[in-house]
PDB file of N, CA and C in Angstrom:
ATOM      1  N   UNK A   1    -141.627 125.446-121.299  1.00  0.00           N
ATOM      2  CA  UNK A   1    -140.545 126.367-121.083  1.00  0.00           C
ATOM      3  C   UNK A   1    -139.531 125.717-120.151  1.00  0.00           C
ATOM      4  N   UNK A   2    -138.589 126.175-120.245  1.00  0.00           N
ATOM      5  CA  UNK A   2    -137.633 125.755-119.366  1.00  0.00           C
ATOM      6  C   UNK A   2    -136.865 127.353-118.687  1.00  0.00           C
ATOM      7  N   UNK A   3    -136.616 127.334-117.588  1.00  0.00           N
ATOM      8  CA  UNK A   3    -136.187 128.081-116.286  1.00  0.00           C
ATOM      9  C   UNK A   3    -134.445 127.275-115.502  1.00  0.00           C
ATOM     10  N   UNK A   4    -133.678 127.946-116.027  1.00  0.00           N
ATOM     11  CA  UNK A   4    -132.719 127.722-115.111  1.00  0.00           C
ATOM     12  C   UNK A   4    -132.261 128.788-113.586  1.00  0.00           C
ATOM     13  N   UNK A   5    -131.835 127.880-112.304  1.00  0.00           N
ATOM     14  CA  UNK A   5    -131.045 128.724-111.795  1.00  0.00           C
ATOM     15  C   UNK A   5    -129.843 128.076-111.424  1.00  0.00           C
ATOM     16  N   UNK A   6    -129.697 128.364-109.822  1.00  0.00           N
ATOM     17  CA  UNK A   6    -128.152 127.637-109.686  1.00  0.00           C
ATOM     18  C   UNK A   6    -127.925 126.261-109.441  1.00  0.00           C
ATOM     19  N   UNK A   7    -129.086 125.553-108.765  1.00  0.00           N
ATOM     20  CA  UNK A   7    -129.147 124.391-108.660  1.00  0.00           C
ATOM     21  C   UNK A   7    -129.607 123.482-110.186  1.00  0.00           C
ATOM     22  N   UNK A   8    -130.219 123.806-110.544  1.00  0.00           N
ATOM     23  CA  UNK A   8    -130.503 123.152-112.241  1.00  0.00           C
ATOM     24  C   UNK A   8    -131.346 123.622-112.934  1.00  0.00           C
ATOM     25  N   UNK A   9    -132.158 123.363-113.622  1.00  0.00           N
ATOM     26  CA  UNK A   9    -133.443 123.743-114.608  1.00  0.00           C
ATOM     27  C   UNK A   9    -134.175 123.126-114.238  1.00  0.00           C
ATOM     28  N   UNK A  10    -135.603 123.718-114.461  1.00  0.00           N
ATOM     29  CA  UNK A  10    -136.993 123.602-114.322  1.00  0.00           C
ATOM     30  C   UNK A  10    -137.954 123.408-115.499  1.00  0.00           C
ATOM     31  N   UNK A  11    -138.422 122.526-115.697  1.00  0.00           N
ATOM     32  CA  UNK A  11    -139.271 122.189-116.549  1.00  0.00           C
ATOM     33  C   UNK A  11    -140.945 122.777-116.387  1.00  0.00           C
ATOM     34  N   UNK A  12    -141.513 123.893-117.068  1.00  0.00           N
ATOM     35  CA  UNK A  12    -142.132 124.621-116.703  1.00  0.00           C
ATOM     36  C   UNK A  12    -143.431 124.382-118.118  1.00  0.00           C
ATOM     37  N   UNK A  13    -144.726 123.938-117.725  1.00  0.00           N
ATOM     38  CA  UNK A  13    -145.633 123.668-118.359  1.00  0.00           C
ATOM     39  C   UNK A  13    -146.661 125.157-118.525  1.00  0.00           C
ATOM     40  N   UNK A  14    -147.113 125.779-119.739  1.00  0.00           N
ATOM     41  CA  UNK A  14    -147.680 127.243-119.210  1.00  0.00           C
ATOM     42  C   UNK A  14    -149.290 126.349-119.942  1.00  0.00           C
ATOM     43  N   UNK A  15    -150.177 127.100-119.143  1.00  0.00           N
ATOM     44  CA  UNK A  15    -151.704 127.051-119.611  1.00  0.00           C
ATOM     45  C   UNK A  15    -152.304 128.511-118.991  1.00  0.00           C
ATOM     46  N   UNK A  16    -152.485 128.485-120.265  1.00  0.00           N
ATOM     47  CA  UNK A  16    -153.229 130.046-119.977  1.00  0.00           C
ATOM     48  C   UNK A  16    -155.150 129.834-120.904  1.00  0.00           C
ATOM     49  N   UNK A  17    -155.460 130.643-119.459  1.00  0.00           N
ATOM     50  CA  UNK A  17    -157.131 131.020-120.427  1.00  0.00           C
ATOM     51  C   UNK A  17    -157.545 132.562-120.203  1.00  0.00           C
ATOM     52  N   UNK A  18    -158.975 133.059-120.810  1.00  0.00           N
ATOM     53  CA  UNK A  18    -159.851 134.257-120.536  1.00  0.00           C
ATOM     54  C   UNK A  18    -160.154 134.081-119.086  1.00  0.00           C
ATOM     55  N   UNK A  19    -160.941 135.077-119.193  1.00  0.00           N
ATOM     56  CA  UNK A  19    -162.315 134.501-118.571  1.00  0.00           C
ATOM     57  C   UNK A  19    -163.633 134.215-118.597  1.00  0.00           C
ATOM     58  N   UNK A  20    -163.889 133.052-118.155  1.00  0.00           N
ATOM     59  CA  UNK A  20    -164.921 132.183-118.505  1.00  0.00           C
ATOM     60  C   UNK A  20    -166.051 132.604-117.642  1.00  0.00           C
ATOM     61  N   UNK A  21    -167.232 133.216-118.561  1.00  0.00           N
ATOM     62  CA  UNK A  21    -168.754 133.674-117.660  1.00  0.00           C
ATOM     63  C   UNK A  21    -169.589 132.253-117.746  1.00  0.00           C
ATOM     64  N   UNK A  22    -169.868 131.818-116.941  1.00  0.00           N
ATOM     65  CA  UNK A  22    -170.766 130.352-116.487  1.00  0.00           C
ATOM     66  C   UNK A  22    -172.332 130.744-117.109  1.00  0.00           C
ATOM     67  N   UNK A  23    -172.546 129.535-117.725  1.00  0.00           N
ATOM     68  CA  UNK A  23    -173.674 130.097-118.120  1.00  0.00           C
ATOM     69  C   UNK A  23    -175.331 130.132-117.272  1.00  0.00           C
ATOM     70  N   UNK A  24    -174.626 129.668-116.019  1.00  0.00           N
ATOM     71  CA  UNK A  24    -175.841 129.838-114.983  1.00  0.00           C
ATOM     72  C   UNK A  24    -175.819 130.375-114.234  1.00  0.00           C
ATOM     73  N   UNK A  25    -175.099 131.831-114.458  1.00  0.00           N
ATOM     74  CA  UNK A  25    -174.608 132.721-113.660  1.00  0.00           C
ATOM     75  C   UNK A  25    -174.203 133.028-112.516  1.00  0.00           C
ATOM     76  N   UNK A  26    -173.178 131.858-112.292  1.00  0.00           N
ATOM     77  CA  UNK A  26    -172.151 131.927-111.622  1.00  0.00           C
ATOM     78  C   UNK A  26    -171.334 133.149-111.544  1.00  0.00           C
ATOM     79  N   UNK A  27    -170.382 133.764-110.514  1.00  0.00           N
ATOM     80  CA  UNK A  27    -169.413 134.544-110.990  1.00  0.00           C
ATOM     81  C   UNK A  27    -168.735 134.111-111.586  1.00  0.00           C
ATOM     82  N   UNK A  28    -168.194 134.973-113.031  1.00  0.00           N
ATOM     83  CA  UNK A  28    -166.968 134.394-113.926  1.00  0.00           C
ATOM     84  C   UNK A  28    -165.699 134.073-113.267  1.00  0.00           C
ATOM     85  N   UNK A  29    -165.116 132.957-114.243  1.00  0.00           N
ATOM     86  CA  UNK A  29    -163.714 132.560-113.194  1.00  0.00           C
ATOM     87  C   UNK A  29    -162.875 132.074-114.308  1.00  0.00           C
ATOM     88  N   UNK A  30    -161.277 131.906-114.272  1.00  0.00           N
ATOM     89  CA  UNK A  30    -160.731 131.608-114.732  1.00  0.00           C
ATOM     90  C   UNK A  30    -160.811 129.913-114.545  1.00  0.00           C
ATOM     91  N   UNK A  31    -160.624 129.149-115.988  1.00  0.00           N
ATOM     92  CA  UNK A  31    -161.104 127.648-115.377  1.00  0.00           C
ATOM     93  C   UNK A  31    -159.864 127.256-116.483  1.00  0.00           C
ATOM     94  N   UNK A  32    -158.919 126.904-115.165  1.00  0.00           N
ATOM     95  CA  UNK A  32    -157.657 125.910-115.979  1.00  0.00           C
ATOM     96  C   UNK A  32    -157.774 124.681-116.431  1.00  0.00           C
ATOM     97  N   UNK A  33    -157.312 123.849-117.439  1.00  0.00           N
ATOM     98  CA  UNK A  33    -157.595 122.855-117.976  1.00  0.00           C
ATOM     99  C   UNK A  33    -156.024 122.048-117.446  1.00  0.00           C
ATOM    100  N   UNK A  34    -155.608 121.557-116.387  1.00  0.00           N
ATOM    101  CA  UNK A  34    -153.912 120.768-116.108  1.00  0.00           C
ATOM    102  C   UNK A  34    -153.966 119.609-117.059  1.00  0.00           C
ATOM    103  N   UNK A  35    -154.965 119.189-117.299  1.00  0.00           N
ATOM    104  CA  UNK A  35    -154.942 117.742-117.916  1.00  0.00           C
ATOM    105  C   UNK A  35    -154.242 117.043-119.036  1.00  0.00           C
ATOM    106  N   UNK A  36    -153.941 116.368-119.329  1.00  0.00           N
ATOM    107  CA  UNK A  36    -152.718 116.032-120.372  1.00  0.00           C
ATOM    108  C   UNK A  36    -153.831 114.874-121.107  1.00  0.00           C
ATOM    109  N   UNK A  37    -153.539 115.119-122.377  1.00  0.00           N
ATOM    110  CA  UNK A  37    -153.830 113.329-123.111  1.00  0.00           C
ATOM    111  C   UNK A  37    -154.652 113.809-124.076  1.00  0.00           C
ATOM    112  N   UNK A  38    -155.654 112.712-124.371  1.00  0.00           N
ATOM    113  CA  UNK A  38    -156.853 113.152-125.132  1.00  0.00           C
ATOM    114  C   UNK A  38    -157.883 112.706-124.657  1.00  0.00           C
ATOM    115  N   UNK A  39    -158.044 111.432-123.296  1.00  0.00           N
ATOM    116  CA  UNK A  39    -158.638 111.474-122.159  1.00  0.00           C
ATOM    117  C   UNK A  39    -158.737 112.047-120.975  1.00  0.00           C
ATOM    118  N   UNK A  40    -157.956 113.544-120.956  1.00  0.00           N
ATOM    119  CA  UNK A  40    -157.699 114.498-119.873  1.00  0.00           C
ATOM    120  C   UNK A  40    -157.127 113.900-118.361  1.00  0.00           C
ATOM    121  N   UNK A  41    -155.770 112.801-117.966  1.00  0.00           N
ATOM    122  CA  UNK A  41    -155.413 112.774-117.226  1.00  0.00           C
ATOM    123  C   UNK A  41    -154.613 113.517-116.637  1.00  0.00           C
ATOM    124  N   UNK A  42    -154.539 112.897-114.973  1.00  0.00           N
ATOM    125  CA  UNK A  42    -153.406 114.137-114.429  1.00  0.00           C
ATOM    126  C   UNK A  42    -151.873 113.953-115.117  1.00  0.00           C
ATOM    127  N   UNK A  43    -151.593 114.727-115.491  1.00  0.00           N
ATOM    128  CA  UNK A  43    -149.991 114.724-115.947  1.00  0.00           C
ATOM    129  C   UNK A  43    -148.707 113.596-114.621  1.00  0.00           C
ATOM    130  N   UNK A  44    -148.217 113.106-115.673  1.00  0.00           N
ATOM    131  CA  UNK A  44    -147.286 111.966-115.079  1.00  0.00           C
ATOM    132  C   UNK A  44    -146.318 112.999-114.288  1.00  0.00           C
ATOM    133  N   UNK A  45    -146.085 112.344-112.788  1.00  0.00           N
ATOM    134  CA  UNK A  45    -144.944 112.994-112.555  1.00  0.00           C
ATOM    135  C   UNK A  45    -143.626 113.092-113.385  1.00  0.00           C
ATOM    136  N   UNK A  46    -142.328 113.625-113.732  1.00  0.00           N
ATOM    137  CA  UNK A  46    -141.632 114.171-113.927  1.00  0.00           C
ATOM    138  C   UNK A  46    -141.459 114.837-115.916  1.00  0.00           C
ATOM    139  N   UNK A  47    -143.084 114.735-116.023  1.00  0.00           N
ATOM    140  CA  UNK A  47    -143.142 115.202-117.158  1.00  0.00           C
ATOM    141  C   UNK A  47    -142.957 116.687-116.989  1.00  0.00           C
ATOM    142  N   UNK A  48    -143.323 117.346-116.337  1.00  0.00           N
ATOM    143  CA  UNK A  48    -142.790 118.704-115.628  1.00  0.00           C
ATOM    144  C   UNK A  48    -142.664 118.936-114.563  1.00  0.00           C
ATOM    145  N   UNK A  49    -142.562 120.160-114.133  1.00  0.00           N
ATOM    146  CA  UNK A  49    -142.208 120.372-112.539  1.00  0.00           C
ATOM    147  C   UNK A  49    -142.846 121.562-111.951  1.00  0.00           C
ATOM    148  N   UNK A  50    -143.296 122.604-112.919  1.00  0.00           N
ATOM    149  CA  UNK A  50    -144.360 123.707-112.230  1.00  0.00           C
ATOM    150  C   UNK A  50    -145.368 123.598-113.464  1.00  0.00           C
ATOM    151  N   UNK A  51    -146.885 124.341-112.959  1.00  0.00           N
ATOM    152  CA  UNK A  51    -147.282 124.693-113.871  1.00  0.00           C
ATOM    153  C   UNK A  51    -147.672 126.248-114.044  1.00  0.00           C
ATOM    154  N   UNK A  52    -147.106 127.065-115.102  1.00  0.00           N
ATOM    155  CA  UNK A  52    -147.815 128.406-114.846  1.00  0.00           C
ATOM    156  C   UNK A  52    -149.124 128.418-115.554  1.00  0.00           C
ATOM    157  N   UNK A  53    -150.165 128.912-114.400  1.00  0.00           N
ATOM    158  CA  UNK A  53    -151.191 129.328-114.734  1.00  0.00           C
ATOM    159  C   UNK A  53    -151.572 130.799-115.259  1.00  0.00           C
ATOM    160  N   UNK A  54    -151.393 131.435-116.711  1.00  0.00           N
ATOM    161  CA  UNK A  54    -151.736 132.225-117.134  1.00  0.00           C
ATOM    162  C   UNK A  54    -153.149 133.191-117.207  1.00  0.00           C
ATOM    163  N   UNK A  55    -153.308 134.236-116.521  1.00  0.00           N
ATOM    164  CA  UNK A  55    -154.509 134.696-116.824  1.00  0.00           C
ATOM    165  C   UNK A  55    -154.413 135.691-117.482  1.00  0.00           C
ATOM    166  N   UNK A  56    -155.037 135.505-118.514  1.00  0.00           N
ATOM    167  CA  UNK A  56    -154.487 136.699-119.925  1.00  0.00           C
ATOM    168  C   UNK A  56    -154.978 137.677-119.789  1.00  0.00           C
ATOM    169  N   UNK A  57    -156.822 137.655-119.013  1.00  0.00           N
ATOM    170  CA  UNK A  57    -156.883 139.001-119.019  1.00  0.00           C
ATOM    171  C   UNK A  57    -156.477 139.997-117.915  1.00  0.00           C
ATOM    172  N   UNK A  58    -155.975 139.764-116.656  1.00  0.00           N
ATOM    173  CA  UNK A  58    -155.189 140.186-116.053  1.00  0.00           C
ATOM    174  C   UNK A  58    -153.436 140.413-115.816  1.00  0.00           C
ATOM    175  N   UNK A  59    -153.386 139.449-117.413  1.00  0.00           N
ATOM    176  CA  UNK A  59    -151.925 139.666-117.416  1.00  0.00           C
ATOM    177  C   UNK A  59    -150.487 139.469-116.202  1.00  0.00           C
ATOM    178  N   UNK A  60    -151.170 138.299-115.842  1.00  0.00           N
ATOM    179  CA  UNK A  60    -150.486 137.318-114.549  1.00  0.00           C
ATOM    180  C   UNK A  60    -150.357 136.216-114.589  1.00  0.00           C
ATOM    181  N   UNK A  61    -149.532 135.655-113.313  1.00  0.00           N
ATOM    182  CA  UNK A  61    -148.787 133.836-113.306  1.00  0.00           C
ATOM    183  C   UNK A  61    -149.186 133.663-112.030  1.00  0.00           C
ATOM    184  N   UNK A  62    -149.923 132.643-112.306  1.00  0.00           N
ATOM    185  CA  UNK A  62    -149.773 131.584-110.898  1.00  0.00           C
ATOM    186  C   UNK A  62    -149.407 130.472-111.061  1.00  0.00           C
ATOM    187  N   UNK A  63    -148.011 130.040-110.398  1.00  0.00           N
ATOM    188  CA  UNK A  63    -147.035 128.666-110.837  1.00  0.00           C
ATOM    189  C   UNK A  63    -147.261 127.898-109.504  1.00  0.00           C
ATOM    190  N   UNK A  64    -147.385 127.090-109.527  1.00  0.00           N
ATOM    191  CA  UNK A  64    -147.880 125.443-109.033  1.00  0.00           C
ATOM    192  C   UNK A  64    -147.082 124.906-108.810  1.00  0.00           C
ATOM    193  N   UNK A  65    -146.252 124.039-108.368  1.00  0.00           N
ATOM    194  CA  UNK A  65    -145.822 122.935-108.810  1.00  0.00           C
ATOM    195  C   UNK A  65    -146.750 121.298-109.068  1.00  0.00           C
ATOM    196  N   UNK A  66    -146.263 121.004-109.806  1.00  0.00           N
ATOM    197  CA  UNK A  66    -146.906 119.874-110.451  1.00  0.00           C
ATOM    198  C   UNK A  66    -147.793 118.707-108.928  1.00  0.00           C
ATOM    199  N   UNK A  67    -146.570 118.623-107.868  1.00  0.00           N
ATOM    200  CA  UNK A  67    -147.051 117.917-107.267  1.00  0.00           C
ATOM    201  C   UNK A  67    -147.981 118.621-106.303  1.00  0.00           C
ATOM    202  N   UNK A  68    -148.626 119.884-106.326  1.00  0.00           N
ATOM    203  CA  UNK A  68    -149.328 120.294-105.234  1.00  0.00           C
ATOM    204  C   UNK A  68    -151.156 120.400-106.483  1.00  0.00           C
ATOM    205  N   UNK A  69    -150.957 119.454-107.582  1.00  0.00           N
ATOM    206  CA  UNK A  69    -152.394 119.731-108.556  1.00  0.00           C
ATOM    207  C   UNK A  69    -152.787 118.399-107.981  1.00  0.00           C
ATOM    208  N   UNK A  70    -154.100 118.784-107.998  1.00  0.00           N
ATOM    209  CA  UNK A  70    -154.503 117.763-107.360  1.00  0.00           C
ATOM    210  C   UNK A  70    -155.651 116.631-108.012  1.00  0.00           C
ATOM    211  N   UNK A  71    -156.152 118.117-108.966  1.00  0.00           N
ATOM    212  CA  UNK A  71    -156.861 117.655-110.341  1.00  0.00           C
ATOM    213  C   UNK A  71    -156.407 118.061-111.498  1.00  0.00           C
ATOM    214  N   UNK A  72    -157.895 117.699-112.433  1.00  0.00           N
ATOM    215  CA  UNK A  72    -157.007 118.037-114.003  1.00  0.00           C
ATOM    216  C   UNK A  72    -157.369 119.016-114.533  1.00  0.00           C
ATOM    217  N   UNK A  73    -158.608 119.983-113.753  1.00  0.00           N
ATOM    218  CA  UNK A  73    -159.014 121.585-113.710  1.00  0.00           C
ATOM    219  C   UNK A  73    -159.025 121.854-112.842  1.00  0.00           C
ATOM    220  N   UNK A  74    -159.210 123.559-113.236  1.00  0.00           N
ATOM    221  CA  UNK A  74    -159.489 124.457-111.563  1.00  0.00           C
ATOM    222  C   UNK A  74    -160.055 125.483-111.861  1.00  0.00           C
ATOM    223  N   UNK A  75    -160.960 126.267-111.250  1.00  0.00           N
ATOM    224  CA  UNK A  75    -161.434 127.399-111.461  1.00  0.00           C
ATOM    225  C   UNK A  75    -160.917 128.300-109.989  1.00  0.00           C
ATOM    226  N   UNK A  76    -160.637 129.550-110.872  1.00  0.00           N
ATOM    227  CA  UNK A  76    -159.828 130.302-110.028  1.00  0.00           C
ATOM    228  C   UNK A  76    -160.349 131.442-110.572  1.00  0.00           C
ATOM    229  N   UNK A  77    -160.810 132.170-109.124  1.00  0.00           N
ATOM    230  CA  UNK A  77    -161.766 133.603-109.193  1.00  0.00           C
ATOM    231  C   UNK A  77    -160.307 134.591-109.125  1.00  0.00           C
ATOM    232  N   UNK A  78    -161.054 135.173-110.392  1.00  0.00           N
ATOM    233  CA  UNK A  78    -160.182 136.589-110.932  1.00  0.00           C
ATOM    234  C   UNK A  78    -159.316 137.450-110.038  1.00  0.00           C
ATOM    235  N   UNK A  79    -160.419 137.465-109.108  1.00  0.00           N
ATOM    236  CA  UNK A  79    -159.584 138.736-107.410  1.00  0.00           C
ATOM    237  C   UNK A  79    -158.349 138.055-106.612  1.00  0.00           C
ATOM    238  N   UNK A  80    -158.200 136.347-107.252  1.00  0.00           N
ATOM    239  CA  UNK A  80    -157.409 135.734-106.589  1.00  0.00           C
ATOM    240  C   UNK A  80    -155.702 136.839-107.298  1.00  0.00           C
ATOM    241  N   UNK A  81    -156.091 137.246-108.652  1.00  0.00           N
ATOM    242  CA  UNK A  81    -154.787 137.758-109.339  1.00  0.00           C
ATOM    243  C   UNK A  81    -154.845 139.026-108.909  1.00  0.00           C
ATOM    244  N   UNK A  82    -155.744 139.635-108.377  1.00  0.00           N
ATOM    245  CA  UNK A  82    -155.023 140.526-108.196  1.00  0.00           C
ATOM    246  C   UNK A  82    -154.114 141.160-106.929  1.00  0.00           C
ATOM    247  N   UNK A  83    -153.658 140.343-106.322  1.00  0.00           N
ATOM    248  CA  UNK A  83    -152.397 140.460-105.448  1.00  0.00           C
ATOM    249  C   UNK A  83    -151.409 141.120-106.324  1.00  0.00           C
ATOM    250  N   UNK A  84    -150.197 142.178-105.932  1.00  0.00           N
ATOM    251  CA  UNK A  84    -149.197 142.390-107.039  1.00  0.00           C
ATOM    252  C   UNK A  84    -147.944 141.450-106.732  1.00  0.00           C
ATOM    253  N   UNK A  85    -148.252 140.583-105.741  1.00  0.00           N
ATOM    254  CA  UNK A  85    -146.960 139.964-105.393  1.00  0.00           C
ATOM    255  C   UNK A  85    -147.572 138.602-105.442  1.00  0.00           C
ATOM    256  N   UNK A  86    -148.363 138.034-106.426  1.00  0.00           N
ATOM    257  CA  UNK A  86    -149.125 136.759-106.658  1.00  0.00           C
ATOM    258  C   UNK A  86    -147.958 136.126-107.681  1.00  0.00           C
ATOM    259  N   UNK A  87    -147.392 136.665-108.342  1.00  0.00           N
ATOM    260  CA  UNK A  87    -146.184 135.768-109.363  1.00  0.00           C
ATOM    261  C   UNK A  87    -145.006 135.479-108.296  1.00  0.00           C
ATOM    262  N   UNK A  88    -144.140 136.485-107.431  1.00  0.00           N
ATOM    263  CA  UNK A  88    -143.176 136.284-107.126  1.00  0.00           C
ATOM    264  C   UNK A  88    -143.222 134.779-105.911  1.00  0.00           C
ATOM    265  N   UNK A  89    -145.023 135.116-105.092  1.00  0.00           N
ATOM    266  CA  UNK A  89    -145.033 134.700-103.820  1.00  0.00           C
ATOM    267  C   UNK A  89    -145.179 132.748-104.652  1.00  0.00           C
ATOM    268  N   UNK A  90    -145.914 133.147-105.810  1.00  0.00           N
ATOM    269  CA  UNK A  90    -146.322 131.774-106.194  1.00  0.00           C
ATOM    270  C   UNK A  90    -145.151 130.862-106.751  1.00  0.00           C
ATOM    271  N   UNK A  91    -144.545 131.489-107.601  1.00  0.00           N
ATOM    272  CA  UNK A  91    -143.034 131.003-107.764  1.00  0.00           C
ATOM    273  C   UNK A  91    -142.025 130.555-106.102  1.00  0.00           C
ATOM    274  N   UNK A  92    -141.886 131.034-105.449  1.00  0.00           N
ATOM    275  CA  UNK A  92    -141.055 130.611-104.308  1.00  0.00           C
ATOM    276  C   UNK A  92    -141.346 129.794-103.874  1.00  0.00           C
ATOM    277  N   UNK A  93    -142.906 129.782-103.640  1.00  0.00           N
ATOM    278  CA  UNK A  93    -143.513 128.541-103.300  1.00  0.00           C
ATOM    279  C   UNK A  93    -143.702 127.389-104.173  1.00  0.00           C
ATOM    280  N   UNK A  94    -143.646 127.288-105.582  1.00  0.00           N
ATOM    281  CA  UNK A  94    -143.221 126.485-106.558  1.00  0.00           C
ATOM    282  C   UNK A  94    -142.272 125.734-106.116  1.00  0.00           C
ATOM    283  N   UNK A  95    -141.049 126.777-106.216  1.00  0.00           N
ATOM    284  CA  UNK A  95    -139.733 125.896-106.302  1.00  0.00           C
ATOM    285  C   UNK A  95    -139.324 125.264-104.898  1.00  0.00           C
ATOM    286  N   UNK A  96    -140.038 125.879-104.030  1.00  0.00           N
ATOM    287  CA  UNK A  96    -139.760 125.223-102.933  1.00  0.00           C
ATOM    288  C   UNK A  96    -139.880 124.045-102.791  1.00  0.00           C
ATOM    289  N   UNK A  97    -141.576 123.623-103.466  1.00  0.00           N
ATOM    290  CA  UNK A  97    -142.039 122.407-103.357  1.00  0.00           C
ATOM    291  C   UNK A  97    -140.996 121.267-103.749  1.00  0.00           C
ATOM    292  N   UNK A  98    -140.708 122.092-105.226  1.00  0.00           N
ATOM    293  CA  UNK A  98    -140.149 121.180-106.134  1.00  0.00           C
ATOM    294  C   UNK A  98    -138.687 120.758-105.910  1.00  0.00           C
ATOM    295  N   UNK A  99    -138.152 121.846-105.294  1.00  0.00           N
ATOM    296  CA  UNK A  99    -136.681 121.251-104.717  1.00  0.00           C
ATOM    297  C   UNK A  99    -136.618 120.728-103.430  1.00  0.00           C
ATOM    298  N   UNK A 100    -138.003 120.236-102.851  1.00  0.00           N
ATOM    299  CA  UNK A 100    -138.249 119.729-101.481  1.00  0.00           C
ATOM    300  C   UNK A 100    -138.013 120.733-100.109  1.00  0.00           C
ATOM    301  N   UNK A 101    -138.331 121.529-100.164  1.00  0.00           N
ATOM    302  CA  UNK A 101    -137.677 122.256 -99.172  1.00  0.00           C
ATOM    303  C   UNK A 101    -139.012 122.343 -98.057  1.00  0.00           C
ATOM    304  N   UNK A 102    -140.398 122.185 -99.015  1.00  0.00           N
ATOM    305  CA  UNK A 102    -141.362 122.132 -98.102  1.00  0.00           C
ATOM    306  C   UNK A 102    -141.905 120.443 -97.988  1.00  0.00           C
TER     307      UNK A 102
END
């Protein structure tokens, strides 16, 4: 996807999953896949610039920016979405990264 505002556009990568019950009964968690290729590396810098993390069954975004992934998955417990201000707070902090401000 792409995202414009006033300073320029944003190159915006979406991965979305369920949720995933572990089969050694773990608590279930959302488990993102960032990885690019068909050997699952970390994505090249300026191939994008956030990533939204989709959780479908909560019907939410958690956006990243590219340079704060650190791997090429993540598992992310469900209660993390439910903040109602988890899209807006995660986005600011996105673009912050990404336009250097942090």
């Amino acid at each position: 996807m792409i995202a414009w505002d006033d300073v320029g556009y944003l190159r915006i990568q979406v991965k979305s999953c369920r949720i995933r019950h572990e089969s050694d009964k773990r608590a279930p968690t959302y488990h993102f896949n960032y990885g690019a290729g068909l050997k699952k590396k970390k994505a090249a810098r300026g191939s994008y610039d956030i990533i939204a993390s989709v959780a479908i069954n909560q019907r939410r975004v958690l956006y990243t920016a590219l340079d704060d992934v650190k791997a090429i998955s993540k598992r992310i417990n469900p209660r993390h979405f439910d903040d109602p201000d988890i899209e807006i707070d995660s986005w600011r902090n996105a673009l912050a990264v990404v336009r250097g401000d942090i």
